[in-house]
C-alpha atoms as a PDB file:
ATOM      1  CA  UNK A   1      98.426  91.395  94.791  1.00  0.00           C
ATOM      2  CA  UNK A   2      98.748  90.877  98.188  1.00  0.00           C
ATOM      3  CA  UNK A   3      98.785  94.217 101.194  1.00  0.00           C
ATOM      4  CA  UNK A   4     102.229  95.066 101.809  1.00  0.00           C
ATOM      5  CA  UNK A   5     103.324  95.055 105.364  1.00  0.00           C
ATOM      6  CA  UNK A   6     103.497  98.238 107.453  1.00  0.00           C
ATOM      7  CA  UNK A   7     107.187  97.237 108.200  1.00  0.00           C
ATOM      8  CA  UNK A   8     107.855  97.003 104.229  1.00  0.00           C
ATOM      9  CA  UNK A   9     106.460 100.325 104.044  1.00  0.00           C
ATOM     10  CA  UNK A  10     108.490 101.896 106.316  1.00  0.00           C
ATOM     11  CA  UNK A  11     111.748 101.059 103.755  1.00  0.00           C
ATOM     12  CA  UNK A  12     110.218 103.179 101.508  1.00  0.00           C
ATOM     13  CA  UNK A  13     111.112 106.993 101.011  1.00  0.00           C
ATOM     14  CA  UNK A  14     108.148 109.664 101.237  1.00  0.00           C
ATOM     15  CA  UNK A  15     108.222 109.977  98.000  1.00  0.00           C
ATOM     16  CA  UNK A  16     107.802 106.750  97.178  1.00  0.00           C
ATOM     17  CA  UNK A  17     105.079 106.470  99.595  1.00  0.00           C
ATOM     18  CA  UNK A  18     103.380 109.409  98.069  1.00  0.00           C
ATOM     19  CA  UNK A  19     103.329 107.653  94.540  1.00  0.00           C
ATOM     20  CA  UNK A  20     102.421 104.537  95.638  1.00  0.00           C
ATOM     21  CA  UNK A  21      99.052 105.543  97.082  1.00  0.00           C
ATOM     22  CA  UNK A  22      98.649 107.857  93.785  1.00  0.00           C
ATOM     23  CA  UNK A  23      98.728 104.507  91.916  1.00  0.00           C
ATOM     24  CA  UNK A  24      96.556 103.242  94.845  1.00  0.00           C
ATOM     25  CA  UNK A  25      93.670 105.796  94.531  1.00  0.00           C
ATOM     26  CA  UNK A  26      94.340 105.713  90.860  1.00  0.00           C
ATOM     27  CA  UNK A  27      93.322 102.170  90.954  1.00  0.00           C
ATOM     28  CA  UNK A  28      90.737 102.208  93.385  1.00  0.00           C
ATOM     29  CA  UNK A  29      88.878 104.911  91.402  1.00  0.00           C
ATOM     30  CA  UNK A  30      89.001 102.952  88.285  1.00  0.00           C
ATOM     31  CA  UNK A  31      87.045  99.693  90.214  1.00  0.00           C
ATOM     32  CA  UNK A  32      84.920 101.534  91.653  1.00  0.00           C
ATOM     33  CA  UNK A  33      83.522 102.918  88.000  1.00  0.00           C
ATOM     34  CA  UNK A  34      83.442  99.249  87.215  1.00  0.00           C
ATOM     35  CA  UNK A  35      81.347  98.477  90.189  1.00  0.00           C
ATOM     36  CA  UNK A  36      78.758 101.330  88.950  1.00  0.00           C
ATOM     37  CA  UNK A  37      78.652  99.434  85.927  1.00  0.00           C
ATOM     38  CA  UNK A  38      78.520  96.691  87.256  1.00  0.00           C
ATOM     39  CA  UNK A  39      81.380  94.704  85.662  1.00  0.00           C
ATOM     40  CA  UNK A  40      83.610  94.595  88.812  1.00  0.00           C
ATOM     41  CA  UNK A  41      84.937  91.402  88.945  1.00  0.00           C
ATOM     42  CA  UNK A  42      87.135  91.279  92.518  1.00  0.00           C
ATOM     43  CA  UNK A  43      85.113  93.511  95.119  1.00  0.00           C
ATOM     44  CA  UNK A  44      87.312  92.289  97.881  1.00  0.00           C
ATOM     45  CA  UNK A  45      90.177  94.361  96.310  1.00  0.00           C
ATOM     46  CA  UNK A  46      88.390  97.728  96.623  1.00  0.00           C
ATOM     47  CA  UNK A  47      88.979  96.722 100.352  1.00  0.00           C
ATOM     48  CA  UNK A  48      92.389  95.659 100.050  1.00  0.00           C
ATOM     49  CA  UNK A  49      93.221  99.003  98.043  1.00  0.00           C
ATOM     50  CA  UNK A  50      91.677 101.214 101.026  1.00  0.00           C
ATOM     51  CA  UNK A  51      93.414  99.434 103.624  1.00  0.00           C
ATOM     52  CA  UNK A  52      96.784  99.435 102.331  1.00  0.00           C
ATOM     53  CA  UNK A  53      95.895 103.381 101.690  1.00  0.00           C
ATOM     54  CA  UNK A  54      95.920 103.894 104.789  1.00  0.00           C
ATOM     55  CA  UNK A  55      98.650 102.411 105.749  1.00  0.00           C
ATOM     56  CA  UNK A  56     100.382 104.277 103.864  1.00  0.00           C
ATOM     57  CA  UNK A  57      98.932 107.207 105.203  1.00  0.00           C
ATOM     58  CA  UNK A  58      99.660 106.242 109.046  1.00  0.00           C
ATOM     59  CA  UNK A  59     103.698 105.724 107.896  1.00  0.00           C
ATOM     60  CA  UNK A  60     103.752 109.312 106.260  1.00  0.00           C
ATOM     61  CA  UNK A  61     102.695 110.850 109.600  1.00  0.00           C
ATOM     62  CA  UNK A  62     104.870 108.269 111.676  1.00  0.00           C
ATOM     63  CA  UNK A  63     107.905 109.803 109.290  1.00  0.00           C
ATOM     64  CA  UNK A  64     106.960 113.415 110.070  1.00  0.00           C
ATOM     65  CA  UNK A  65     107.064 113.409 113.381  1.00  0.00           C
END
């Protein structure tokens, strides 16, 4: 899965945005149980899965104001 563009994001409603980084954290909670375990298999996607996080975050404010 590849990071989705800031200018992708921005097509998408707040709501949207809102349950894509639910999915996100979702996600991102579930490797990072595997990485206590040691099992985790792709750590370069626990990176990946912050970043786009926050971009997701920075085009909910942008929308606000």
């Amino acid at each position: 899965m590849t990071l989705a563009k800031a200018k992708d994001l921005r097509e998408f409603s707040a709501e949207e945005l809102t349950q894509r980084a639910a999915a996100l954290r979702k996600e991102l909670f579930e490797l990072t149980q595997k990485r206590e375990v040691g099992q985790l298999d792709r750590p370069h996607r626990m990176r990946q899965i912050r970043r786009e996080i926050a971009q997701i975050m920075t085009v909910k404010n942008e929308k606000k104001s």
